[in-house]
PDB file of N, CA and C in Angstrom:
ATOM      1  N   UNK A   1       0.845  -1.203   0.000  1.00  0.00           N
ATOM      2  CA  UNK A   1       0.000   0.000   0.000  1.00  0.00           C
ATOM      3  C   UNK A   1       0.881   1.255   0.000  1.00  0.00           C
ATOM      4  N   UNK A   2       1.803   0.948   0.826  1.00  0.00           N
ATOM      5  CA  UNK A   2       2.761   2.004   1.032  1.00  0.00           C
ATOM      6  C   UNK A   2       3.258   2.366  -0.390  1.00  0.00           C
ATOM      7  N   UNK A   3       3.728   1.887  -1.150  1.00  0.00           N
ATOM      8  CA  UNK A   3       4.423   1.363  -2.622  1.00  0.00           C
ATOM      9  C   UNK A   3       3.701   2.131  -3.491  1.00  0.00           C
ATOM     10  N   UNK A   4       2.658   1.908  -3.191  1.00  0.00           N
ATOM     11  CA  UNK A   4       1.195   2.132  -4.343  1.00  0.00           C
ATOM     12  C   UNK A   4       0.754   3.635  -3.866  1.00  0.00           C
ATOM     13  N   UNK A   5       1.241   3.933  -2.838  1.00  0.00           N
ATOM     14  CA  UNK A   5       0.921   5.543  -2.702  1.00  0.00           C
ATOM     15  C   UNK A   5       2.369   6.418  -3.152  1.00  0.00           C
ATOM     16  N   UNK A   6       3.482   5.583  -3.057  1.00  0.00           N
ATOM     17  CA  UNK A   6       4.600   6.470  -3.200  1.00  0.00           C
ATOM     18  C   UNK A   6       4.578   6.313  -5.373  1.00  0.00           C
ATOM     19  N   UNK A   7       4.434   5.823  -5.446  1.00  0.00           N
ATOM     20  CA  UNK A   7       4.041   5.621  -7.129  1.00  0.00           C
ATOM     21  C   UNK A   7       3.178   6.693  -7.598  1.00  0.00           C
ATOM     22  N   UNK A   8       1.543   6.846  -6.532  1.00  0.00           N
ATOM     23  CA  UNK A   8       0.804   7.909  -7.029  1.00  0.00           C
ATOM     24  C   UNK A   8       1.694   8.886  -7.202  1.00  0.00           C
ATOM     25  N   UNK A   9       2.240   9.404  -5.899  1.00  0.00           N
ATOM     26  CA  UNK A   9       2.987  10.688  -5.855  1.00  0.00           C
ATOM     27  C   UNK A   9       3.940  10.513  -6.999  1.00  0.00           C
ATOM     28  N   UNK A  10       4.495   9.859  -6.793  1.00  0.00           N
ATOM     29  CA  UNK A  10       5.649  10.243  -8.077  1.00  0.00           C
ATOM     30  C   UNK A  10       4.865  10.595  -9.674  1.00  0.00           C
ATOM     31  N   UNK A  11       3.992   9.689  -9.976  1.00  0.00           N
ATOM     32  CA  UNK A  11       3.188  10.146 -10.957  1.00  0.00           C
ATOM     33  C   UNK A  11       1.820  11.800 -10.713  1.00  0.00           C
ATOM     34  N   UNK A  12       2.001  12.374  -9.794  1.00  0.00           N
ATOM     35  CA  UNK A  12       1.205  13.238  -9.266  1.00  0.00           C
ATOM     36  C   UNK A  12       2.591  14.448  -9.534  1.00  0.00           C
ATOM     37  N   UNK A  13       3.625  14.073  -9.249  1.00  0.00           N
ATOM     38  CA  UNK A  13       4.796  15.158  -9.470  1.00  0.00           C
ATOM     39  C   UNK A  13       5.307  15.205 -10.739  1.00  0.00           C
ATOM     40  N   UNK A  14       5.124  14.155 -11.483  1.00  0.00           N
ATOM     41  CA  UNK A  14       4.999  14.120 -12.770  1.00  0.00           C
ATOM     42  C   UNK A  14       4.439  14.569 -14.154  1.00  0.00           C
ATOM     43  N   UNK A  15       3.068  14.760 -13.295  1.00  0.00           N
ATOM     44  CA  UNK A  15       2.291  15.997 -13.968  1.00  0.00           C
ATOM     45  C   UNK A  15       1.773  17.150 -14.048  1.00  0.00           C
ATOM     46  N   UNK A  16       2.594  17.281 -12.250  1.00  0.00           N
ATOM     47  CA  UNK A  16       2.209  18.284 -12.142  1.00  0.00           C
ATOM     48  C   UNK A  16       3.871  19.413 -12.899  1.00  0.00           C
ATOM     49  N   UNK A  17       5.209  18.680 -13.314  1.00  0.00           N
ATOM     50  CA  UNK A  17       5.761  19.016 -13.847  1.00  0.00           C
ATOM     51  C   UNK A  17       5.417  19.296 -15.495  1.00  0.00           C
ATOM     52  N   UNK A  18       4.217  18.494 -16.392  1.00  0.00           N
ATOM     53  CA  UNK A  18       4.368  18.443 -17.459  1.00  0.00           C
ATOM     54  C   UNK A  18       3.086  19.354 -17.552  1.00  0.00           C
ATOM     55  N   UNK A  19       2.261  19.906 -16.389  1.00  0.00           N
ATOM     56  CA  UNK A  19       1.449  20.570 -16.564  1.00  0.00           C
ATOM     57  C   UNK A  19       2.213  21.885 -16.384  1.00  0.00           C
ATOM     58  N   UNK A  20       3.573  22.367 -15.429  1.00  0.00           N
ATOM     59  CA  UNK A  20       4.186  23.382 -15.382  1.00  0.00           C
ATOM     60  C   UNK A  20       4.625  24.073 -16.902  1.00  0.00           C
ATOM     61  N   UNK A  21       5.347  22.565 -17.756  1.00  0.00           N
ATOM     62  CA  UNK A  21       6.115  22.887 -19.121  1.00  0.00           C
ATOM     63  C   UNK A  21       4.917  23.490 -19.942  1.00  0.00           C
ATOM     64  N   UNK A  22       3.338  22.701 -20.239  1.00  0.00           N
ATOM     65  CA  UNK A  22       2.713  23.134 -20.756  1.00  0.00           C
ATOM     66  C   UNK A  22       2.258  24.578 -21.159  1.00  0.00           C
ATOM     67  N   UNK A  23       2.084  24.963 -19.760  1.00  0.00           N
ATOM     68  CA  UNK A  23       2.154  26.281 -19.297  1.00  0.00           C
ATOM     69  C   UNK A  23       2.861  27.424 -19.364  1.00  0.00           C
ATOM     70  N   UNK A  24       3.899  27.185 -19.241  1.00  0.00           N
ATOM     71  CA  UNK A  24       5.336  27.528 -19.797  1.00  0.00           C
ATOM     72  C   UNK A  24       5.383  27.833 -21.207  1.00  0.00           C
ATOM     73  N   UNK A  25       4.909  26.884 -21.705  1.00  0.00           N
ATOM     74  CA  UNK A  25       5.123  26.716 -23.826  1.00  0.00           C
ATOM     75  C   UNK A  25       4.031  27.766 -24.034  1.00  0.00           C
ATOM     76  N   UNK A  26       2.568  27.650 -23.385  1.00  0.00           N
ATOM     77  CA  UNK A  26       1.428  28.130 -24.054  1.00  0.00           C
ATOM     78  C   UNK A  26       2.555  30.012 -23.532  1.00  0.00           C
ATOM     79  N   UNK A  27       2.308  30.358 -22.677  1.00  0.00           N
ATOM     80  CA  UNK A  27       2.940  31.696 -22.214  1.00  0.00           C
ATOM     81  C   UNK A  27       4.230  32.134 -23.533  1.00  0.00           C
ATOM     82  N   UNK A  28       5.176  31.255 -23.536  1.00  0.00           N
ATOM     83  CA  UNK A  28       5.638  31.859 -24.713  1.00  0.00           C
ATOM     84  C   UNK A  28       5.480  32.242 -25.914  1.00  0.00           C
ATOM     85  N   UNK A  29       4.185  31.501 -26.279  1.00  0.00           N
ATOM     86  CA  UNK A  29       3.305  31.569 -27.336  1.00  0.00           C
ATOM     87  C   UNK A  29       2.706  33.114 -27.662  1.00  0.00           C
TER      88      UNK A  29
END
């Protein structure tokens, strides 16, 4: 369980990085 929550997070920091870049790209736009 433990495993399976540290996975969410890593995938939760994951998008919350590719939601940063997104953001990032649209702004330079």
């Amino acid at each position: 369980m433990i495993e399976n929550k540290n996975e969410a997070s890593r995938n939760l920091e994951k998008a919350l990085q590719v939601l940063e870049q997104a953001k990032q790209c649209v702004a330079n736009k």
